[in-house]
PDB file of N, CA and C in Angstrom:
ATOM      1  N   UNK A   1     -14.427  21.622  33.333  1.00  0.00           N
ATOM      2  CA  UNK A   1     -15.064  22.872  32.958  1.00  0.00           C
ATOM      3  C   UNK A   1     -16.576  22.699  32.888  1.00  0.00           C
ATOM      4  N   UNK A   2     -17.391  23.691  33.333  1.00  0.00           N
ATOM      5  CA  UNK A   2     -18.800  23.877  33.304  1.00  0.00           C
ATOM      6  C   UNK A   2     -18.853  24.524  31.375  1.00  0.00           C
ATOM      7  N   UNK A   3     -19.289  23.601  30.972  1.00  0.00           N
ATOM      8  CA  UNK A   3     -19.699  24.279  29.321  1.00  0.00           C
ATOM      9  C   UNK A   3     -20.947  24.330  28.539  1.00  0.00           C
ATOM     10  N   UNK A   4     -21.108  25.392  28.267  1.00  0.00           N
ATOM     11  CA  UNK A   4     -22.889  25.553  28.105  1.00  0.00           C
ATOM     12  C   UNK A   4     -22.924  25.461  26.049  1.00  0.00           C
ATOM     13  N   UNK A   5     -23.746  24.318  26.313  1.00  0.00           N
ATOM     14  CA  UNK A   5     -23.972  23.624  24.418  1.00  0.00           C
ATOM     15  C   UNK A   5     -24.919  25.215  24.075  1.00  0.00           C
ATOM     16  N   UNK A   6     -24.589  25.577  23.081  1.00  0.00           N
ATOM     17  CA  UNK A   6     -25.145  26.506  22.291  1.00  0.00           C
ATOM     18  C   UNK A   6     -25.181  26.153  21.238  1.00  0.00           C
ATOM     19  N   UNK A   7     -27.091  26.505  20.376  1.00  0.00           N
ATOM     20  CA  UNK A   7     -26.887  25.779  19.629  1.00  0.00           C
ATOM     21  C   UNK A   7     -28.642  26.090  18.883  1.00  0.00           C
ATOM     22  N   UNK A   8     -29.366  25.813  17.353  1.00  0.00           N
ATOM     23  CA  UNK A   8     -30.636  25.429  17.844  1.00  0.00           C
ATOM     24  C   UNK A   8     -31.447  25.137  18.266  1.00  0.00           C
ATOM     25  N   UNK A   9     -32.618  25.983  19.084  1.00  0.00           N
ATOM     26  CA  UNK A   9     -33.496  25.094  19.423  1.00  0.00           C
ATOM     27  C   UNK A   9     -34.503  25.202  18.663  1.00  0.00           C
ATOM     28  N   UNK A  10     -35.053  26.385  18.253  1.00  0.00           N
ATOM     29  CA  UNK A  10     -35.969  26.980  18.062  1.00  0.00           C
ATOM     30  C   UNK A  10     -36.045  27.314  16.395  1.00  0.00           C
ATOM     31  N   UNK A  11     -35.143  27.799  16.279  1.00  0.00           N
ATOM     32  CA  UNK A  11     -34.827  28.335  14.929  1.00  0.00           C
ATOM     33  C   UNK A  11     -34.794  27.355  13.753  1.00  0.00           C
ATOM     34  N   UNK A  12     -35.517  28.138  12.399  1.00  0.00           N
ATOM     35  CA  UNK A  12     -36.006  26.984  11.723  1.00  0.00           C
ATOM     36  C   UNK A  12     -37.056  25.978  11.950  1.00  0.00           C
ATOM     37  N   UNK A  13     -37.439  26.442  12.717  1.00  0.00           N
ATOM     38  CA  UNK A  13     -38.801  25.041  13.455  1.00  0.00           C
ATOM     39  C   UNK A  13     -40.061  26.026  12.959  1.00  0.00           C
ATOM     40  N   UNK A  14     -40.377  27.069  12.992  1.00  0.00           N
ATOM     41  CA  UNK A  14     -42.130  27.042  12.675  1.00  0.00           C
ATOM     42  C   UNK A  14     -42.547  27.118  14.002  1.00  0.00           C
ATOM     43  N   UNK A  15     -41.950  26.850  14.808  1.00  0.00           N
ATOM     44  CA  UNK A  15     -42.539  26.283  16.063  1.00  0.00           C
ATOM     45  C   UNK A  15     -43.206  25.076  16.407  1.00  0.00           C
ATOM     46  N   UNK A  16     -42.759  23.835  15.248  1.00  0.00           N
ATOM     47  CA  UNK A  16     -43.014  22.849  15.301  1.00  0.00           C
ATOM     48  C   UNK A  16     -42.428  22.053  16.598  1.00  0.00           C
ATOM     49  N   UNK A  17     -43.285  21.550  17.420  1.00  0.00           N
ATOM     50  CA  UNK A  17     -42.921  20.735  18.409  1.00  0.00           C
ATOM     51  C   UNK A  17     -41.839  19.897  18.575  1.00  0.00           C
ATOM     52  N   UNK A  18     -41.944  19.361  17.526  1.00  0.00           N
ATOM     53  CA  UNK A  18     -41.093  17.791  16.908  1.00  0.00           C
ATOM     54  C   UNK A  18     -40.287  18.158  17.122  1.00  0.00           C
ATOM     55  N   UNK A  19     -39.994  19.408  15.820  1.00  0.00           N
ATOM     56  CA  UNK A  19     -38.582  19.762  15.452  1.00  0.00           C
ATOM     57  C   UNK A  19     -37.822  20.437  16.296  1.00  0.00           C
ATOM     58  N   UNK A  20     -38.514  21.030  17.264  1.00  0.00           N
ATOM     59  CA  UNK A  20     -37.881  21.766  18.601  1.00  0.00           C
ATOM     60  C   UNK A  20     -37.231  20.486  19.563  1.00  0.00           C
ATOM     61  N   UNK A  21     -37.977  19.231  19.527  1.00  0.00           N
ATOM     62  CA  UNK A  21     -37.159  18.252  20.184  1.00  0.00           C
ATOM     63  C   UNK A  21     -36.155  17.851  19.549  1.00  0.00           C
ATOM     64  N   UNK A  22     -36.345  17.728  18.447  1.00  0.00           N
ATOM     65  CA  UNK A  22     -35.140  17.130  17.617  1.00  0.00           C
ATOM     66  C   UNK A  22     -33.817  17.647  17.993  1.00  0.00           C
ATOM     67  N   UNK A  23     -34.271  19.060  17.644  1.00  0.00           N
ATOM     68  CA  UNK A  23     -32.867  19.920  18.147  1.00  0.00           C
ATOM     69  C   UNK A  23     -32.741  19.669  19.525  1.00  0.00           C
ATOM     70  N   UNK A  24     -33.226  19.654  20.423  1.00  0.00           N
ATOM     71  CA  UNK A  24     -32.948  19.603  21.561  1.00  0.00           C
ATOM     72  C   UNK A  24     -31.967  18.765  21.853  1.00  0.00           C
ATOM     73  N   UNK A  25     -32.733  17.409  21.418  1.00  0.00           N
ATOM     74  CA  UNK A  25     -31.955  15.840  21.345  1.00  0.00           C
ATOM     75  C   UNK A  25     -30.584  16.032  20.641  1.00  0.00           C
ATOM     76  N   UNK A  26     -30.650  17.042  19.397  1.00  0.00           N
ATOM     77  CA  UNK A  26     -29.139  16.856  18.881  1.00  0.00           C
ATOM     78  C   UNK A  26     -28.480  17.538  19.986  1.00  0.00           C
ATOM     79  N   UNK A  27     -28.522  18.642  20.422  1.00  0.00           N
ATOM     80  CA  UNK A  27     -27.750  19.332  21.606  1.00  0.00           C
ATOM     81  C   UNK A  27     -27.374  18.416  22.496  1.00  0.00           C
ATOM     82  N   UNK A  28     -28.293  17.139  23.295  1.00  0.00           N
ATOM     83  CA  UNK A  28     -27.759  16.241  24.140  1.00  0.00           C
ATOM     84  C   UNK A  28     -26.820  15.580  23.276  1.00  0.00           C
ATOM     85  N   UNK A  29     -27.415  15.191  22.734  1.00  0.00           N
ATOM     86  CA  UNK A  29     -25.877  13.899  22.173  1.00  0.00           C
ATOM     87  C   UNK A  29     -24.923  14.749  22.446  1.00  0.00           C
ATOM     88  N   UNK A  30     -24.334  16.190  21.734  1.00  0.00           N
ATOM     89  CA  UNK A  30     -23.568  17.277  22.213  1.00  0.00           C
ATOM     90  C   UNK A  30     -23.022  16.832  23.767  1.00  0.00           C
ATOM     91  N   UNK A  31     -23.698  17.228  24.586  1.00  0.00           N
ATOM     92  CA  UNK A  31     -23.616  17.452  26.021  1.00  0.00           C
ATOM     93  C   UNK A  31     -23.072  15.658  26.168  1.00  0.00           C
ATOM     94  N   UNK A  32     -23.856  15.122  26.104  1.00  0.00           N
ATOM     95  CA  UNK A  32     -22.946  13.493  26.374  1.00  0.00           C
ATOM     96  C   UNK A  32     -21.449  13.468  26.135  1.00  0.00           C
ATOM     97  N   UNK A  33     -21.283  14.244  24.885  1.00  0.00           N
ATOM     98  CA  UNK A  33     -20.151  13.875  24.321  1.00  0.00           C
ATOM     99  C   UNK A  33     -18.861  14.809  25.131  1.00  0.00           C
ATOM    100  N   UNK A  34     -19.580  15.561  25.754  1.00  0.00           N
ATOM    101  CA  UNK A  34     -18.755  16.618  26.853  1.00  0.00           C
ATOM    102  C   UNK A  34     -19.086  15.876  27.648  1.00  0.00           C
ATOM    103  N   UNK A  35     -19.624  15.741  28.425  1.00  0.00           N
ATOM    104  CA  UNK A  35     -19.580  14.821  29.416  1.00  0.00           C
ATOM    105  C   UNK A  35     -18.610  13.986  29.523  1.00  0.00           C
ATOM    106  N   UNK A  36     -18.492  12.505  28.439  1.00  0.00           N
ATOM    107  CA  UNK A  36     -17.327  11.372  28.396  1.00  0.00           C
ATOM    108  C   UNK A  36     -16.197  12.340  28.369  1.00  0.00           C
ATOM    109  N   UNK A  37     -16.127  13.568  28.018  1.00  0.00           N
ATOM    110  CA  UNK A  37     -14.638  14.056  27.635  1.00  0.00           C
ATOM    111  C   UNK A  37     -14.061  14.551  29.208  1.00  0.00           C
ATOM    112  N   UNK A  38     -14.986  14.553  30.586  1.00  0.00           N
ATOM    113  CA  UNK A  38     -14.765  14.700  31.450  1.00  0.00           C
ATOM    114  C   UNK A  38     -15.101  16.108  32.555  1.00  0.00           C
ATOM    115  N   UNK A  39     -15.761  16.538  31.437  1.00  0.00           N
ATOM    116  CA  UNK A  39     -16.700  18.028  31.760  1.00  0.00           C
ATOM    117  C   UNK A  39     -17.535  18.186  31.841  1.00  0.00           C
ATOM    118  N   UNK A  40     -18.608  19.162  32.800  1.00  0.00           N
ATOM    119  CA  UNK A  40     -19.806  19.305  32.746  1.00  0.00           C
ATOM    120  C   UNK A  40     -20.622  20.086  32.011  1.00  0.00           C
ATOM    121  N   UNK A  41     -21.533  19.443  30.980  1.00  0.00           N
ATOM    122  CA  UNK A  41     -22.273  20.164  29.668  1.00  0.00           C
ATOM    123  C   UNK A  41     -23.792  20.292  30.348  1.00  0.00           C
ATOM    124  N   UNK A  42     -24.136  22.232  30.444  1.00  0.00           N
ATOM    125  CA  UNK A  42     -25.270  22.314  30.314  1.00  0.00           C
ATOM    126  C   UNK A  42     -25.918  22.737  29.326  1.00  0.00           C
ATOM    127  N   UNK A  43     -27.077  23.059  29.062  1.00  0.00           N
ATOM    128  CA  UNK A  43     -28.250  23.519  27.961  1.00  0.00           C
ATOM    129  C   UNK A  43     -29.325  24.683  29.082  1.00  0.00           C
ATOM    130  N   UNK A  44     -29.252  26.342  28.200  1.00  0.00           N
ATOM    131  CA  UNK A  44     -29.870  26.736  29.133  1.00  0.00           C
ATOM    132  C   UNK A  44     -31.528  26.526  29.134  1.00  0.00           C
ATOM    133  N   UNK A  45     -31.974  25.770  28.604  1.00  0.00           N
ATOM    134  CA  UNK A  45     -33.283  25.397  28.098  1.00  0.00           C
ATOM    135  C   UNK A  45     -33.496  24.455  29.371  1.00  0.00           C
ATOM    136  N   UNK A  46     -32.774  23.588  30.016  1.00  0.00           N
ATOM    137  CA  UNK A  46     -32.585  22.593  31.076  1.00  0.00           C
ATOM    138  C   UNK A  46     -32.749  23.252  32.152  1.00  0.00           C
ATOM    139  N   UNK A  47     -32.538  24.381  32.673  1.00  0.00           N
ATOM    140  CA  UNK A  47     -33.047  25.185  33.167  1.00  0.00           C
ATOM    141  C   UNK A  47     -34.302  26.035  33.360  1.00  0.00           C
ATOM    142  N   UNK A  48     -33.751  26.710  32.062  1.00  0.00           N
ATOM    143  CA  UNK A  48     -35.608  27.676  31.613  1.00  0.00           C
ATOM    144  C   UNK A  48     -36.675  27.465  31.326  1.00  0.00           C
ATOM    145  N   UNK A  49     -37.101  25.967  30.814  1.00  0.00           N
ATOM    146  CA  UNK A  49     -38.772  25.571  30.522  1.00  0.00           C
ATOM    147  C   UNK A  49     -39.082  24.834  31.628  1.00  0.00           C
ATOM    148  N   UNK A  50     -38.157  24.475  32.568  1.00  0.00           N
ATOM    149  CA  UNK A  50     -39.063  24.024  33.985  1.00  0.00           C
ATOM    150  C   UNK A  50     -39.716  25.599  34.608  1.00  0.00           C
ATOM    151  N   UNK A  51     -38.858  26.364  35.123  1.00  0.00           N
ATOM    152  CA  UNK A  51     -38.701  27.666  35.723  1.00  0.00           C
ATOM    153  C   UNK A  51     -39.960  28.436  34.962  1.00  0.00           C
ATOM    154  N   UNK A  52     -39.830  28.508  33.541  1.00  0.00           N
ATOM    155  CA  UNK A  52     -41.084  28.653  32.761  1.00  0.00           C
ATOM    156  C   UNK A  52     -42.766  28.300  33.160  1.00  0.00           C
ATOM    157  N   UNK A  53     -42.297  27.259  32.786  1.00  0.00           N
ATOM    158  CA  UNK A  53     -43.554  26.147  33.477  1.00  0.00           C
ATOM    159  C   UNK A  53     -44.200  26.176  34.308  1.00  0.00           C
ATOM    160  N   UNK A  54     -43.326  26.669  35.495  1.00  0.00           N
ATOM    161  CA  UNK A  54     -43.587  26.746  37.226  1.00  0.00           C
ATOM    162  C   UNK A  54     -44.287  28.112  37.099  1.00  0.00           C
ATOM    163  N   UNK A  55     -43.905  29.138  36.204  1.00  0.00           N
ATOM    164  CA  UNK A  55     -44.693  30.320  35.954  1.00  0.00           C
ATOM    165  C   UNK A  55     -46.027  30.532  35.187  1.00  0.00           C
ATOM    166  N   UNK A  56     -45.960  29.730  34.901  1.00  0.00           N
ATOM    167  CA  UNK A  56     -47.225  29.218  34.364  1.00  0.00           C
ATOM    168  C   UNK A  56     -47.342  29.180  32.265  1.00  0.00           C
ATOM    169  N   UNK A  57     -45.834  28.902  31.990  1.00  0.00           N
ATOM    170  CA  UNK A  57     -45.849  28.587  30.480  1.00  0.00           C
ATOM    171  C   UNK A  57     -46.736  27.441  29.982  1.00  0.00           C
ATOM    172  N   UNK A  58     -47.184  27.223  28.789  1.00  0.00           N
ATOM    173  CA  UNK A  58     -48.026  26.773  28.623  1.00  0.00           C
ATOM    174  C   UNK A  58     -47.469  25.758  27.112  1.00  0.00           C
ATOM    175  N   UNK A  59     -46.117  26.825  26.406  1.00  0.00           N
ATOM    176  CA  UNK A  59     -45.432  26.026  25.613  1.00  0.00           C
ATOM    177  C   UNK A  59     -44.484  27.314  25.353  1.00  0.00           C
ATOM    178  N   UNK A  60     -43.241  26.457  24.539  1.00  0.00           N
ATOM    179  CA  UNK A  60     -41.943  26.796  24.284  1.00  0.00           C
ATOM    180  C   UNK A  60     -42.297  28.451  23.227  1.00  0.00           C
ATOM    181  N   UNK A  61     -42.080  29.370  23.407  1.00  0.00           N
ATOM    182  CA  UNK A  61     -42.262  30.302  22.819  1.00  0.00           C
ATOM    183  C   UNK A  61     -43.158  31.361  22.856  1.00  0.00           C
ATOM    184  N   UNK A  62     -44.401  30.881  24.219  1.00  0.00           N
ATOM    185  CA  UNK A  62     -44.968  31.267  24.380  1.00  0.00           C
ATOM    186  C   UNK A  62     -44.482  32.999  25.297  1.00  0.00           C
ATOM    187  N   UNK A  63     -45.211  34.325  25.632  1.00  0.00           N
ATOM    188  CA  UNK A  63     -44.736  35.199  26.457  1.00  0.00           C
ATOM    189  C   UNK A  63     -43.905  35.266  27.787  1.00  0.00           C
ATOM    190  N   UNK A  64     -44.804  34.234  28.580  1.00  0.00           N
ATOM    191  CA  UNK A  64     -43.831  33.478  29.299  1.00  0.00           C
ATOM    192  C   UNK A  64     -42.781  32.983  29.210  1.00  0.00           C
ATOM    193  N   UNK A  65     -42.526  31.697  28.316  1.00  0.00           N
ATOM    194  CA  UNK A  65     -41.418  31.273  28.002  1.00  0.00           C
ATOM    195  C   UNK A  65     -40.128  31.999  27.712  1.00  0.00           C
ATOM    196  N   UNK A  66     -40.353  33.356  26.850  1.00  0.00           N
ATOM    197  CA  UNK A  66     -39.986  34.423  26.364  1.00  0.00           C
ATOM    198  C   UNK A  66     -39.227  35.214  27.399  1.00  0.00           C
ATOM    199  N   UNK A  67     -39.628  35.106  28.872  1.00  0.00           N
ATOM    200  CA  UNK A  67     -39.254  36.090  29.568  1.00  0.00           C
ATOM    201  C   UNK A  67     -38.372  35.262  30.307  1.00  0.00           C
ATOM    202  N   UNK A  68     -38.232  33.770  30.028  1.00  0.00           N
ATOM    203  CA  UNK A  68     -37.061  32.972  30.460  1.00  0.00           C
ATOM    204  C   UNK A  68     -35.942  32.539  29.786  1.00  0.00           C
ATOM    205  N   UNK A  69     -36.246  32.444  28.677  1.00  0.00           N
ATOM    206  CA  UNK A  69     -35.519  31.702  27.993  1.00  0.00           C
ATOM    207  C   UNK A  69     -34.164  32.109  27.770  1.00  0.00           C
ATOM    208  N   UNK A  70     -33.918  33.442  27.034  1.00  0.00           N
ATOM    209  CA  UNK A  70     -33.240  33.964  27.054  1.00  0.00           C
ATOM    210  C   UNK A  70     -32.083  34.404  28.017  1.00  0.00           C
ATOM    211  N   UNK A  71     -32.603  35.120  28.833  1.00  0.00           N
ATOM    212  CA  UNK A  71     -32.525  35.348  30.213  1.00  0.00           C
ATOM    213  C   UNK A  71     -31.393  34.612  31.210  1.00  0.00           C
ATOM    214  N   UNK A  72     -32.295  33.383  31.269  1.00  0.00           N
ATOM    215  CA  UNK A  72     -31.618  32.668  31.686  1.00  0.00           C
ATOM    216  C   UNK A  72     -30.371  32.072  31.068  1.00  0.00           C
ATOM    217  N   UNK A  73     -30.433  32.025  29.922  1.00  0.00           N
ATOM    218  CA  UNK A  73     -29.284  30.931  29.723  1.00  0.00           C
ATOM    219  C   UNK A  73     -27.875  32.456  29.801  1.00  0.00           C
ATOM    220  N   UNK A  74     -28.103  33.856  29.201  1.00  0.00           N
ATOM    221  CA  UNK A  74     -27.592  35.154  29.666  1.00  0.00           C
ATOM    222  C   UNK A  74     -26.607  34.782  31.292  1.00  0.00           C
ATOM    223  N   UNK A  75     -28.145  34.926  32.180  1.00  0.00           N
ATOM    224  CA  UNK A  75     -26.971  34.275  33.385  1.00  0.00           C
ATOM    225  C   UNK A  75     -26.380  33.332  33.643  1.00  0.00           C
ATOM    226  N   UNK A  76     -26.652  32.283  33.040  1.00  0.00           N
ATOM    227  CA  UNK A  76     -25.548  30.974  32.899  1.00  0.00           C
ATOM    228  C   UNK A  76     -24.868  31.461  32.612  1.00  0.00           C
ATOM    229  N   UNK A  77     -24.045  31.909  31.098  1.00  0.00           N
ATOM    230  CA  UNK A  77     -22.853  32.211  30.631  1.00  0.00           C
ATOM    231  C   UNK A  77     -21.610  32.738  31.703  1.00  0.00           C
ATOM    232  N   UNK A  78     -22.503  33.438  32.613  1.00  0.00           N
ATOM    233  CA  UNK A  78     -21.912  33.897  33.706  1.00  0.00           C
ATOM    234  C   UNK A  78     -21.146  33.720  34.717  1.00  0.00           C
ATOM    235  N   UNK A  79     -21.516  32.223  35.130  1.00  0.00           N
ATOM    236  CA  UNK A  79     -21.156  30.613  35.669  1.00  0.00           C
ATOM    237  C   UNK A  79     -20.621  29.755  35.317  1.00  0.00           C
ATOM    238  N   UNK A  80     -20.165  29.925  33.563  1.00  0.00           N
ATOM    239  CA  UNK A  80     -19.602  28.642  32.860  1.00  0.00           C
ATOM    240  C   UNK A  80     -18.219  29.203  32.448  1.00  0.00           C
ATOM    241  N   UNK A  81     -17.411  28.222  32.082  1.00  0.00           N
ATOM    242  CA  UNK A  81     -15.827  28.288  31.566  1.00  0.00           C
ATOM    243  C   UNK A  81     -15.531  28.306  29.886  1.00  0.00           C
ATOM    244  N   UNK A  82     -16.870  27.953  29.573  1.00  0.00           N
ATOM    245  CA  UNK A  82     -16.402  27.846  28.023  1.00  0.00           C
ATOM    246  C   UNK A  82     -17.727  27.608  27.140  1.00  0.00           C
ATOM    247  N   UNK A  83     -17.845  27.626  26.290  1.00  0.00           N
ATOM    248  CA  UNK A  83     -19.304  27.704  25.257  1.00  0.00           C
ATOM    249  C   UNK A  83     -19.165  26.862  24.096  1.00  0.00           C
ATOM    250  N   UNK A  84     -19.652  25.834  23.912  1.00  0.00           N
ATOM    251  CA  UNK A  84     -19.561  24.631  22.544  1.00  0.00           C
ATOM    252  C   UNK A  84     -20.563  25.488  21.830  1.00  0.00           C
ATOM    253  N   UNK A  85     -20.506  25.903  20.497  1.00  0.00           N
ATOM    254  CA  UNK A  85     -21.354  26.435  19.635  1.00  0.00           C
ATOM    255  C   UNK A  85     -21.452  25.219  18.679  1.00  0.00           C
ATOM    256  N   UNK A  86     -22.717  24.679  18.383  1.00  0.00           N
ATOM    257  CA  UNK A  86     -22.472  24.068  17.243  1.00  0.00           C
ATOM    258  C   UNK A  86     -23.375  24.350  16.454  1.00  0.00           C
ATOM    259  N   UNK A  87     -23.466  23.480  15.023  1.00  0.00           N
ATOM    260  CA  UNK A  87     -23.661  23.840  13.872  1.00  0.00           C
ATOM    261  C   UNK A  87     -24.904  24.331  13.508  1.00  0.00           C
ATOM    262  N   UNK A  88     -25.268  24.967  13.175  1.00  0.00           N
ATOM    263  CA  UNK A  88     -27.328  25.557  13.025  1.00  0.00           C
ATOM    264  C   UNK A  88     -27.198  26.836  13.353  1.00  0.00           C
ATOM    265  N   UNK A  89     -28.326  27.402  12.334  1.00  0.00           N
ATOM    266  CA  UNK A  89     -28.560  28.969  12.452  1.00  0.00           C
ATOM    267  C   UNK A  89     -29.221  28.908  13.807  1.00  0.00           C
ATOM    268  N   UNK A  90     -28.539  30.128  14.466  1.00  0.00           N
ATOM    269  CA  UNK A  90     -29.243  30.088  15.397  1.00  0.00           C
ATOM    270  C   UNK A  90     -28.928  31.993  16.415  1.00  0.00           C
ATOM    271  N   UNK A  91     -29.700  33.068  16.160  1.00  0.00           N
ATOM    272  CA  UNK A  91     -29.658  33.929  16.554  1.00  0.00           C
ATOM    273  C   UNK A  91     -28.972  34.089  18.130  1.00  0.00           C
ATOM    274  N   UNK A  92     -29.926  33.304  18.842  1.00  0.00           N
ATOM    275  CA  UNK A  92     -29.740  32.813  20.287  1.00  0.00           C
ATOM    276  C   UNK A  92     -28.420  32.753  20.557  1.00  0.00           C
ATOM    277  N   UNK A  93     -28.313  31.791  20.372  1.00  0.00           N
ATOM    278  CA  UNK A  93     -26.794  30.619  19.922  1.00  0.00           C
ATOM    279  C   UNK A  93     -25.358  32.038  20.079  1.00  0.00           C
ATOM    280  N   UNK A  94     -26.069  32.675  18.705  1.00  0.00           N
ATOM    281  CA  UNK A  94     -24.662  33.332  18.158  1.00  0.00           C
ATOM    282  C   UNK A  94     -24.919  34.754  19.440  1.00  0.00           C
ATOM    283  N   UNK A  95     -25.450  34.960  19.409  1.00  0.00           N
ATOM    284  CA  UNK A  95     -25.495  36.502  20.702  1.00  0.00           C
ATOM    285  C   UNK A  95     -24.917  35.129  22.445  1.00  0.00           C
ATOM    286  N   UNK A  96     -25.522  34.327  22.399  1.00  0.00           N
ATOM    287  CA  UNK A  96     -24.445  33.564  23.356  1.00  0.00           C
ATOM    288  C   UNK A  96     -22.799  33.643  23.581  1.00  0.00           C
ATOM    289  N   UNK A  97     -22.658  33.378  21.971  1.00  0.00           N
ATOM    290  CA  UNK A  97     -21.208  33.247  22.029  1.00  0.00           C
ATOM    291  C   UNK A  97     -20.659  35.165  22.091  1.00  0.00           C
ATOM    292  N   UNK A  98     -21.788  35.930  21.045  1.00  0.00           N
ATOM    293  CA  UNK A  98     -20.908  37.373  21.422  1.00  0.00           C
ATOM    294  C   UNK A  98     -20.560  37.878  23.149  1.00  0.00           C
ATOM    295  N   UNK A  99     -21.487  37.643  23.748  1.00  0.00           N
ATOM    296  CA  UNK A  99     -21.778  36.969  25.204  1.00  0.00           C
ATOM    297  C   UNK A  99     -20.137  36.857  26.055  1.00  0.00           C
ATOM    298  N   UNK A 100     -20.331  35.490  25.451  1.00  0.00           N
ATOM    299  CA  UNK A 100     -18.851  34.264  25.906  1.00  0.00           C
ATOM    300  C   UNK A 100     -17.830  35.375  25.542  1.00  0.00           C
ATOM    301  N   UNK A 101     -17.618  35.845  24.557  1.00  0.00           N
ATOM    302  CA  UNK A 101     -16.312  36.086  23.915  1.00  0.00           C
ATOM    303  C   UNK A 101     -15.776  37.695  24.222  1.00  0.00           C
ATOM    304  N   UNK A 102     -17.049  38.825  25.111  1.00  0.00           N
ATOM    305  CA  UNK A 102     -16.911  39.624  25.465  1.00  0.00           C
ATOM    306  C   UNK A 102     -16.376  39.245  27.215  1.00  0.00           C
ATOM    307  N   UNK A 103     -16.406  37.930  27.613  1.00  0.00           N
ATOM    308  CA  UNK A 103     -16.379  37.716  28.993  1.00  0.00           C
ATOM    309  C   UNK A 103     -14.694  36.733  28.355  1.00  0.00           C
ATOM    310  N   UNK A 104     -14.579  36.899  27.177  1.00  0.00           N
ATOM    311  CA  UNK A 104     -12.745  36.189  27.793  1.00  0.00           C
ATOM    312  C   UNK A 104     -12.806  34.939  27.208  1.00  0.00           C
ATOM    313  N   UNK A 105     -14.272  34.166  27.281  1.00  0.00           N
ATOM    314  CA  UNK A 105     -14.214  32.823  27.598  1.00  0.00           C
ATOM    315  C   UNK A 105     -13.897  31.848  26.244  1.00  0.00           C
ATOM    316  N   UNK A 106     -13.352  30.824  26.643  1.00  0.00           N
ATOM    317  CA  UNK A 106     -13.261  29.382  25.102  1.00  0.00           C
ATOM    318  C   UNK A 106     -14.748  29.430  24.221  1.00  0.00           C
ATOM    319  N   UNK A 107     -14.222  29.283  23.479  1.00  0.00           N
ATOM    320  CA  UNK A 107     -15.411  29.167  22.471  1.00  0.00           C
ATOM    321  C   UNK A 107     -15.329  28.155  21.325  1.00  0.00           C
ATOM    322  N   UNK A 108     -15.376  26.983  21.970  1.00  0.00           N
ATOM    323  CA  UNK A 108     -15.378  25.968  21.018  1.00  0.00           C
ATOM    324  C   UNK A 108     -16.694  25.681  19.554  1.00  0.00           C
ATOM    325  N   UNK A 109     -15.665  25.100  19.035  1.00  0.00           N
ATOM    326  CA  UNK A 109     -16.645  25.516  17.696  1.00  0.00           C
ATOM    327  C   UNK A 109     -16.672  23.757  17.216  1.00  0.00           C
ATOM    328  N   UNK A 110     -16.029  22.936  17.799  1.00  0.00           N
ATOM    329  CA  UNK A 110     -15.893  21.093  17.147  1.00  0.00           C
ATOM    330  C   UNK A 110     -15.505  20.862  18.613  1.00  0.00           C
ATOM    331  N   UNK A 111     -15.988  19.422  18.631  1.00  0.00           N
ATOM    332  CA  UNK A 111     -16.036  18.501  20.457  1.00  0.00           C
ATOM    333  C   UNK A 111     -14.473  17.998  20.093  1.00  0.00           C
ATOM    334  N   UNK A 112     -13.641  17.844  19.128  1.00  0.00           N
ATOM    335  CA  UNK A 112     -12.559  17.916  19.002  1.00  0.00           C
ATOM    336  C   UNK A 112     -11.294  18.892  19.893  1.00  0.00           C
ATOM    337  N   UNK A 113     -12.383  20.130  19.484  1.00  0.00           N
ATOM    338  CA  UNK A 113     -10.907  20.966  20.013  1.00  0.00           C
ATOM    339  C   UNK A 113     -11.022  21.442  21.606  1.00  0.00           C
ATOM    340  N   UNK A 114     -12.325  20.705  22.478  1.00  0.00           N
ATOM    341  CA  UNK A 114     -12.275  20.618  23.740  1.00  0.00           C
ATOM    342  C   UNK A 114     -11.462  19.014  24.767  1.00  0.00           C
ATOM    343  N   UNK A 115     -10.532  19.984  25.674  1.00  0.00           N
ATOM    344  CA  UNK A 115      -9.693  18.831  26.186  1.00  0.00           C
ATOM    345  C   UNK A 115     -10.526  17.822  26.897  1.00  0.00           C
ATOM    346  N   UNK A 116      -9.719  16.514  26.847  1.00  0.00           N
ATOM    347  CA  UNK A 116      -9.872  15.551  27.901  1.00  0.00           C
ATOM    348  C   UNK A 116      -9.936  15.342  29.275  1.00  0.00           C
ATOM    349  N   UNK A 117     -10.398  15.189  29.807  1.00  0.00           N
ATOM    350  CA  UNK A 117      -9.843  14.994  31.232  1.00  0.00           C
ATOM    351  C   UNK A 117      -9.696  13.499  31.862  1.00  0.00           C
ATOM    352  N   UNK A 118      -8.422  13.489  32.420  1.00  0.00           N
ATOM    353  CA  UNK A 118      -8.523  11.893  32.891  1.00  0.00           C
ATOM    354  C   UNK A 118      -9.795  11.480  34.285  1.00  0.00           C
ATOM    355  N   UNK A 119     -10.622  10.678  34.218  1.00  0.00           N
ATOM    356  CA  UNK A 119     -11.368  10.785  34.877  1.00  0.00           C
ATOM    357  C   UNK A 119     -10.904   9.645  36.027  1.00  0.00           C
TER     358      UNK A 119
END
């Protein structure tokens, strides 16, 4: 399954740099951990701040950024089989999953209750 980590990035940060990586970084460990389970984990941020960038963003939150961010990860959902939500307030996040869950799709809530695959 294609499964898109939903999750903090932004939220709660101030717009502190750091803390926007931090979260980021917790989301990968996320995505690794889908990964070993035999599935493919994206982040729509992995997408949108290059695409951003190339438009000429300048940083994460900025107007630019703004007109991707969102957006994009919107049409991902579109493309994927299932949605890992994990733990953190996160506005984004949760309109993701209303998203996911108007389209049918899994909505995992623990890396537990997503299957294995023999690889």
């Amino acid at each position: 399954m294609l499964i898109l980590i939903a999750g903090p990035v932004r939220s709660g940060t101030n717009g502190d740099i750091e803390r926007i990586k931090q979260n980021l970084s917790v989301m990968e460990q996320y995505a690794l951990k889908v990964y070993e389970k035999g599935h493919t984990p994206v982040i729509g941020e992995w997408l949108a701040v290059p695409l951003a960038e190339a438009a000429g963003s300048k940083m994460m939150g900025d107007e630019i950024s703004e007109s991707f961010l969102y957006p994009v990860a919107h049409r991902l959902i579109y493309h994927c089989d299932a949605i890992l939500r994990i733990p953190g307030e996160s506005n984004g996040a949760d309109n993701d999953v209303i998203i996911g869950l108007e389209r049918g799709m899994h909505i995992y809530r623990e890396l537990t209750e997503i299957p294995g695959l023999s690889q």
